[in-house]
Protein backbone atom coordinates (compact mmCIF):
# COMPACT_ATOMS: atom_id res chain seq x y z
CA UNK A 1 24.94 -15.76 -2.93
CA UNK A 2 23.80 -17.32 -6.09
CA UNK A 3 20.53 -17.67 -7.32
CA UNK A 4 19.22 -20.69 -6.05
CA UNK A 5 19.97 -19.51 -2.09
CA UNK A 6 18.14 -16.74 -2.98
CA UNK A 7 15.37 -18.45 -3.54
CA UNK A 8 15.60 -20.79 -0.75
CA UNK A 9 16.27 -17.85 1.41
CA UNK A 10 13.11 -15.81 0.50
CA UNK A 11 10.78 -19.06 1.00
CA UNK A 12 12.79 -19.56 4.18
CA UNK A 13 11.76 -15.64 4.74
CA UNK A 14 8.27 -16.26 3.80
CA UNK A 15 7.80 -19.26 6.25
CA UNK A 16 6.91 -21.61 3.06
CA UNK A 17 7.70 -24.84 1.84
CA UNK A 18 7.17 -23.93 -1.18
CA UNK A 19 6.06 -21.32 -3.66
CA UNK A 20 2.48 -22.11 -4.14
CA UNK A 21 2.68 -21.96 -0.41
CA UNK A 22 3.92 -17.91 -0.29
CA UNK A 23 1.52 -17.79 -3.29
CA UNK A 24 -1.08 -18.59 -1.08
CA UNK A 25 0.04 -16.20 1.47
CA UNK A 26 -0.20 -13.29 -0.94
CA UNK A 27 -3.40 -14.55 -1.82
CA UNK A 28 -4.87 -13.36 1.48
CA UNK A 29 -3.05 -10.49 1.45
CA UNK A 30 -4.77 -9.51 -2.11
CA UNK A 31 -7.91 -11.65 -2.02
CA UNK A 32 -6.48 -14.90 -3.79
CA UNK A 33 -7.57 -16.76 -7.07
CA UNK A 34 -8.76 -14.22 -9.76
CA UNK A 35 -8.90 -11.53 -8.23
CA UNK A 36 3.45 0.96 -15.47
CA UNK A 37 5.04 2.20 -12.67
CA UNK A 38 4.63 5.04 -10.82
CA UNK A 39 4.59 7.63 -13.71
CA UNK A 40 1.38 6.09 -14.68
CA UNK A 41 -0.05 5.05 -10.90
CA UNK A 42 0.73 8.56 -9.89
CA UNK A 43 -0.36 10.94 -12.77
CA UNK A 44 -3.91 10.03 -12.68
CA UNK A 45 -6.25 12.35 -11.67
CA UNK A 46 -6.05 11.43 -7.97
CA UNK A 47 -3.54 9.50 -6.69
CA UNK A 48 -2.23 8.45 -3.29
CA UNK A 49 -0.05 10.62 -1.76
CA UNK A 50 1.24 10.36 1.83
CA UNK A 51 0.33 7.83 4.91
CA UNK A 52 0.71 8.64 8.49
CA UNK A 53 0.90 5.80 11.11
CA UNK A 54 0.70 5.71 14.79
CA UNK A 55 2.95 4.22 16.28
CA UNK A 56 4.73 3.07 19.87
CA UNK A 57 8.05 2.63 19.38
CA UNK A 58 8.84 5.33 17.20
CA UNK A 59 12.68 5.09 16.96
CA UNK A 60 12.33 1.33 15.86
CA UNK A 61 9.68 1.76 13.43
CA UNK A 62 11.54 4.65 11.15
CA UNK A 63 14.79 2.82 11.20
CA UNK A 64 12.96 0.29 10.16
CA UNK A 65 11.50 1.94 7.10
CA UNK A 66 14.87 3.56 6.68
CA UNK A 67 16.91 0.28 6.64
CA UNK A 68 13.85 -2.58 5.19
CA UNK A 69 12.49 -0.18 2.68
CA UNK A 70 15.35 2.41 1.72
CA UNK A 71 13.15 5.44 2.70
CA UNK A 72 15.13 8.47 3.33
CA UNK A 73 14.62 10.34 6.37
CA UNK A 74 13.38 13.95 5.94
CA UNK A 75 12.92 14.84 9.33
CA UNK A 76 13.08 13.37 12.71
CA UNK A 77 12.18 14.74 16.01
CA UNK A 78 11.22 12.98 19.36
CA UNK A 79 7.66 13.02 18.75
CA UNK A 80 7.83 12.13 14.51
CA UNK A 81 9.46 11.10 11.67
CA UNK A 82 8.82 12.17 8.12
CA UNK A 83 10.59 9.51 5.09
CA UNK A 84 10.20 9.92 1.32
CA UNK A 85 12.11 9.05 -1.84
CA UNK A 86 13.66 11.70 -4.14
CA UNK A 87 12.77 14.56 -2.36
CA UNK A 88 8.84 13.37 -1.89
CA UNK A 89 7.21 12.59 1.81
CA UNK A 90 5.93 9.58 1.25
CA UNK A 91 5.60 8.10 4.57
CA UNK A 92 4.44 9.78 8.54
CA UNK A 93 5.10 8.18 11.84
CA UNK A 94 4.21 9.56 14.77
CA UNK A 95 4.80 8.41 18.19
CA UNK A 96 2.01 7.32 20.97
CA UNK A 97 4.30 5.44 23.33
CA UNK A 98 1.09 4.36 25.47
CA UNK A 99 -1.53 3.46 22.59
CA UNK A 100 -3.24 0.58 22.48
CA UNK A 101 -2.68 -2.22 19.64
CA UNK A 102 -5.53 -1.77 17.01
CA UNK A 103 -6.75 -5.12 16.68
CA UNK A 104 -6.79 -7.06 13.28
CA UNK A 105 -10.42 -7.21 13.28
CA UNK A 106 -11.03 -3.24 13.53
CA UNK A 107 -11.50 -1.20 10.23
CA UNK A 108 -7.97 0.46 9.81
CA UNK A 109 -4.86 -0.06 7.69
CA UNK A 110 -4.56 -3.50 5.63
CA UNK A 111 -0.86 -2.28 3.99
CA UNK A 112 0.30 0.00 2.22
CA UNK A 113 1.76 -0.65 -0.95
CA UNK A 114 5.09 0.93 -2.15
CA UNK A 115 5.54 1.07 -5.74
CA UNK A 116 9.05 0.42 -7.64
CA UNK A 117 9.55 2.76 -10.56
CA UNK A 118 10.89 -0.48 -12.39
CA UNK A 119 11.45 -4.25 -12.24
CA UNK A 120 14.73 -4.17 -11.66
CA UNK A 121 14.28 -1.63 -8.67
CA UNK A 122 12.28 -4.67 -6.75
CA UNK A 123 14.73 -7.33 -7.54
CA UNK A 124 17.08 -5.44 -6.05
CA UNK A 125 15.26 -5.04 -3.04
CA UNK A 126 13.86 -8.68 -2.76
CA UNK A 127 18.40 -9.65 -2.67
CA UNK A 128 18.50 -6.90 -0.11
CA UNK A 129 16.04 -8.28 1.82
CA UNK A 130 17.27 -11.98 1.07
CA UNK A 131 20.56 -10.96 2.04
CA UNK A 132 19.62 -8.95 5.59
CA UNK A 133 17.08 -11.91 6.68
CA UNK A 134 14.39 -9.98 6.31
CA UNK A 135 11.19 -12.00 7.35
CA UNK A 136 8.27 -11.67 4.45
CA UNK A 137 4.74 -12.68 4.27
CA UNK A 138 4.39 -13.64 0.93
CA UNK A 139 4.89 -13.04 -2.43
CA UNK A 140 2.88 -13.10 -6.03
CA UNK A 141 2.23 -12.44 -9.46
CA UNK A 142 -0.74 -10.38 -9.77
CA UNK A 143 -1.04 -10.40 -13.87
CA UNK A 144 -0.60 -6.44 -13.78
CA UNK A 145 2.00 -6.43 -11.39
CA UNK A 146 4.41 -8.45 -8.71
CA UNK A 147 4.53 -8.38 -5.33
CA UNK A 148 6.51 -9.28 -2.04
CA UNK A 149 4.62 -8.84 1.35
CA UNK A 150 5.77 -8.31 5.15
CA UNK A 151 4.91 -6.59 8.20
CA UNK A 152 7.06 -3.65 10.07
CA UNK A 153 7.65 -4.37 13.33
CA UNK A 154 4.38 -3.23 15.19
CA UNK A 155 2.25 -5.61 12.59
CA UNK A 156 1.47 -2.42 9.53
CA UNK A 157 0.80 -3.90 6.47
CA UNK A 158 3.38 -3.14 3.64
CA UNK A 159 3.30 -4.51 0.01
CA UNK A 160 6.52 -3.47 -2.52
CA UNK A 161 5.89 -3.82 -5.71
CA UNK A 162 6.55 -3.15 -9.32
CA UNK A 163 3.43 -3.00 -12.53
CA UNK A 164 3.67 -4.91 -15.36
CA UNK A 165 3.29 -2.11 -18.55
CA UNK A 166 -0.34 -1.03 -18.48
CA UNK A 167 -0.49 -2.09 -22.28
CA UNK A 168 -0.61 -5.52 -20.78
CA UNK A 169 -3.40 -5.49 -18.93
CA UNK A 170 -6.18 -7.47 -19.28
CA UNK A 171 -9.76 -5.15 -19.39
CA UNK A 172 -13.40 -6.30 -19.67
CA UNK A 173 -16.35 -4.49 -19.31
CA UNK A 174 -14.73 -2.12 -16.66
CA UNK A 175 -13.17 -4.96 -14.95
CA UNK A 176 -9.18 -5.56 -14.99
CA UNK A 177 -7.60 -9.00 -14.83
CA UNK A 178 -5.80 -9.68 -11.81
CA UNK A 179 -4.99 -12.90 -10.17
CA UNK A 180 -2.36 -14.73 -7.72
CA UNK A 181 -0.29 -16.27 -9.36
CA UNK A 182 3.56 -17.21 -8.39
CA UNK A 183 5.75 -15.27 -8.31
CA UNK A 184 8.88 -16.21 -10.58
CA UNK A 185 11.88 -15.38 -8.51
CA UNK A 186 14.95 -16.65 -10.76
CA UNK A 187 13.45 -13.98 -13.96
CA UNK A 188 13.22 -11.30 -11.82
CA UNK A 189 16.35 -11.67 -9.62
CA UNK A 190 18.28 -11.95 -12.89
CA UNK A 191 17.86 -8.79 -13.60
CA UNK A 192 20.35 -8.03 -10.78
CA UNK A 193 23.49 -9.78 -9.05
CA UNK A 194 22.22 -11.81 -6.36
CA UNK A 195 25.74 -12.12 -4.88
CA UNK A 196 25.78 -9.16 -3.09
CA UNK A 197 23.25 -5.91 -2.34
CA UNK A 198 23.23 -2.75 -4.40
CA UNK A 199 19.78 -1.55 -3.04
CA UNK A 200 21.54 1.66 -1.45
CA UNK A 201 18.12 2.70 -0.93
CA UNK A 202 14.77 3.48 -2.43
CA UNK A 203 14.96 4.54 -6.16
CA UNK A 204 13.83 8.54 -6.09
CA UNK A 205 10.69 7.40 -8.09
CA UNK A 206 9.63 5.62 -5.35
CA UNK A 207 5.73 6.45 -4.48
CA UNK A 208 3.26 4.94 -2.68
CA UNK A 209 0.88 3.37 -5.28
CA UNK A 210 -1.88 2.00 -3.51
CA UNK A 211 -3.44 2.21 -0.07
CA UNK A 212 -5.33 -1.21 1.12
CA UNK A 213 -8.17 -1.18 4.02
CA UNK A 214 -10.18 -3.14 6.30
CA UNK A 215 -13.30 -1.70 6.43
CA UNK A 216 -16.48 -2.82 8.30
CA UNK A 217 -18.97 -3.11 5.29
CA UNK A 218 -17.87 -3.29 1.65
CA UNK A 219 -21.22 -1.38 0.18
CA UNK A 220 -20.68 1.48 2.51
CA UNK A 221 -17.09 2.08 2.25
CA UNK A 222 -17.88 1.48 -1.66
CA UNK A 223 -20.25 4.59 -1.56
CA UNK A 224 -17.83 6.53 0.15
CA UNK A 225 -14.65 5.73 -1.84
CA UNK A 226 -16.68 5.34 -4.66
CA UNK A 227 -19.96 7.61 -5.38
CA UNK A 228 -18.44 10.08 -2.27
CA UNK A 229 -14.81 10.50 -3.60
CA UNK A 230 -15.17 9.22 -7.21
CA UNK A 231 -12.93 6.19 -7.88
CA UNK A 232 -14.13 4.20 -10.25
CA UNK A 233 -14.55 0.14 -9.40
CA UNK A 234 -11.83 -1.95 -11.17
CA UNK A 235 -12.77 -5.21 -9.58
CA UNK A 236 -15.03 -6.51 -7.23
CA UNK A 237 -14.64 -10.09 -5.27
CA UNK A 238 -16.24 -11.88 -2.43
CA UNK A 239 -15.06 -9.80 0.06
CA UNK A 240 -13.16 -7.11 -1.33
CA UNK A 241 -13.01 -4.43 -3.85
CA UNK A 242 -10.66 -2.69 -5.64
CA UNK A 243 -10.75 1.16 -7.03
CA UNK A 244 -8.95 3.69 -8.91
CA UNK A 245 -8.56 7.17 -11.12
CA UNK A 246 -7.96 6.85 -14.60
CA UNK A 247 -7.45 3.43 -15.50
CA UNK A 248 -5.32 2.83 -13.01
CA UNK A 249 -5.64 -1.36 -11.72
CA UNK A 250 -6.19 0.25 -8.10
CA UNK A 251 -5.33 3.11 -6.34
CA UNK A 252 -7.71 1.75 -3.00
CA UNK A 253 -8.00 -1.71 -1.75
CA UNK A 254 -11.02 -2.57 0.77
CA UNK A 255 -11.73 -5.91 2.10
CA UNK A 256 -13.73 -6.98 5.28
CA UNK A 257 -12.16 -10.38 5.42
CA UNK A 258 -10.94 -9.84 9.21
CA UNK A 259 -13.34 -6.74 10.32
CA UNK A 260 -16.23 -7.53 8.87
CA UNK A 261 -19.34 -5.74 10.97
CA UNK A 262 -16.16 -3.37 12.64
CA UNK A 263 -17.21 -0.35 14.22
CA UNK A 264 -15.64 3.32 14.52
CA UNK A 265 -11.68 3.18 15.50
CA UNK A 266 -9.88 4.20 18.45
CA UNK A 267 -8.27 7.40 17.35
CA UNK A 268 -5.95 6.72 20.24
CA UNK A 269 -4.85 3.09 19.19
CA UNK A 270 -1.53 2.18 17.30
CA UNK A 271 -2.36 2.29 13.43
CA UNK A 272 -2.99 4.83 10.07
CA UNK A 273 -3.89 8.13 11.11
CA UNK A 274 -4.71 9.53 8.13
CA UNK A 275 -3.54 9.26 4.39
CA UNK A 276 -3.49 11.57 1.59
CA UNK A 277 -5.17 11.70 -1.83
CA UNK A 278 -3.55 14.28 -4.23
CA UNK A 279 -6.07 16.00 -6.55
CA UNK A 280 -4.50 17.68 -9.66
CA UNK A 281 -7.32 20.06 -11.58
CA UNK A 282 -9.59 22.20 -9.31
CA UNK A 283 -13.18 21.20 -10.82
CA UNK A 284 -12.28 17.71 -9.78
CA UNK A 285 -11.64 18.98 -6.36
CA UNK A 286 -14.31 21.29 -5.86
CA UNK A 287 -16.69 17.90 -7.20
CA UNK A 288 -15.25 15.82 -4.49
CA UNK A 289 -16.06 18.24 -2.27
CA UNK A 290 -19.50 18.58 -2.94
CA UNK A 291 -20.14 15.24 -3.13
CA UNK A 292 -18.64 14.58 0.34
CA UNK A 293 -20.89 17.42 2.03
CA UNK A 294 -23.44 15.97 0.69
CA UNK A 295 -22.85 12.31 2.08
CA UNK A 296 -23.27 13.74 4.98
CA UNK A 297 -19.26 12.80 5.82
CA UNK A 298 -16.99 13.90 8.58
CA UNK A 299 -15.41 17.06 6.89
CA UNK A 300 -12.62 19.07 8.32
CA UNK A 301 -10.80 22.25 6.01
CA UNK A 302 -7.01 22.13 5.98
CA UNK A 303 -4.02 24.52 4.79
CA UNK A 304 -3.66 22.35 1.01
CA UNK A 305 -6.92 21.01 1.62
CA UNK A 306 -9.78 19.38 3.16
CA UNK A 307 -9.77 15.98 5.52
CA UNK A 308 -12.86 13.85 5.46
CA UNK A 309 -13.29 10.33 7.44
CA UNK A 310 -14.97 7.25 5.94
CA UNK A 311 -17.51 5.21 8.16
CA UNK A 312 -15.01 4.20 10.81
CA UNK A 313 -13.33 7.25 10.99
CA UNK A 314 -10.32 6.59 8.49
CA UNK A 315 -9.21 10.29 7.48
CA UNK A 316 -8.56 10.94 3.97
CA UNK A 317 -6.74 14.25 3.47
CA UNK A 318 -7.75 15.88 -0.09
CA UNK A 319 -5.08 18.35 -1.26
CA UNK A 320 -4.53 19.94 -4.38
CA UNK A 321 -1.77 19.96 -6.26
């Protein structure tokens, strides 16, 4: 497979004519227009830790991870499945043969974004996927990062992607430069021979870098995941916002583009459970904490932890590390 099938073949993938057109399709997926690696996503002072999902088909959803993604698989039983990278749970599915679907235009999971410890890790994964027929949704250049989109098989959200150094991006007042740009596929997949796969699996630093939500009000879930948990605001569009610890471009992604006025969930539809936020240095904790109680949020105490739920009954799981 040379270079120039590859690129037909992820367009083809990406149900595009062209790549403006998958550039577009990213551009929902992110917000459009303007809008490191994992030693620097996940060594701030929170970062995101694990995500749990809901789903039917339980069997076909972790080989799916397993295969698509390259997770390995921790543990399996006939009720769950637990998948990581180098040793880390990244990733919880658990199965609810008879749930509902959760609609697109109920507050819940957006995608979640799996973060390459390298460039070269996601070209090798964008000829795996080229080479397997993997269908894609879309794929971009961000400014501090790129970015290939798709959808497991019961419709969750996933975004793999790899930062640009942090030294290149773009700050102002707060704000951090990001944008949706395209993607250039022959630079990155020539970092890697596009005859053949060598993806053998994830890379072990692997993480999950950022968590992305649909939410039913933008200033509401911005005073929880904001004033409530203490990100920080990175960037703010019509629509959407983006947060993060330390400096990070974002750790959270919240839009209301489909579930705009959404109420609480289903806790018994298909979907994220729950995900986790990893808090390194006990006074940071123990402010969260506070600050939640007094938001008057959902609050639940747990082995590592505490679990708290947003407006529409999200849970975030707080553990310290």
């Amino acid at each position: 497979m040379n270079i120039d099938l590859t690129r037909r073949t992820l367009l083809h993938l990406a149900g595009a004519s062209s790549f403006a057109a998958a550039a577009a399709a990213a551009a929902h997926a992110e917000g459009g227009g303007n809008s490191g690696g994992p030693t620097f996503a996940n060594r701030t002072p929170m970062r995101v830790g694990t995500v749990t999902i809901r789903v039917r088909v339980l069997d076909t959803v972790a080989d799916f991870y397993r295969d698509v993604i390259g997770l390995a698989v921790m543990k399996r039983t006939a009720t769950s499945a637990t998948l990581g990278a180098g040793g880390v749970k990244l990733l919880v599915l658990e199965a609810h043969p008879s749930a509902a679907n959760e609609s697109r235009n109920a507050a819940g999971l957006y995608h979640t974004a799996f973060l390459m410890p390298a460039r070269k890790h996601l070209a090798r994964w964008l000829v795996h996927t080229a080479i397997n027929r993997v269908p894609l949704s879309g794929f971009a250049d961000h400014r501090v990062s790129e970015s290939v989109y798709l959808d497991d098989p019961e419709g969750n959200g996933i975004e793999v992607y790899a930062d640009r150094d942090p030294s290149l991006w773009q700050w102002s007042a707060g704000t951090v430069t990001m944008g949706t740009d395209q993607l250039d596929i022959d630079d990155l997949v020539s970092l890697t021979d596009t005859r053949v796969s060598d993806y053998a699996g994830a890379p072990e630093g692997l993480r999950i870098g950022h968590v992305h939500l649909r939410v039913g009000d933008l200033a509401r879930a911005e005073s929880f995941y904001g004033e409530a948990l203490g990100f920080d605001p990175t960037r703010r569009r019509s629509g959407a916002a983006f947060l993060s610890s330390g400096r990070y471009h974002h750790h959270l992604g919240l839009n209301v583009w489909q579930s705009a006025g959404a109420g609480r969930r289903d806790d018994a539809a298909t979907g994220l459970a729950r995900f986790s936020l990893e808090v390194d240095k006990p006074d940071l904790f123990a402010g969260v904490e506070e600050r939640l109680r007094k938001s008057g949020a959902e609050i639940a105490a747990q082995a590592d932890g505490i679990e708290a739920a947003d407006p529409w009954g999200t849970r975030v799981r707080l553990v310290r590390v």
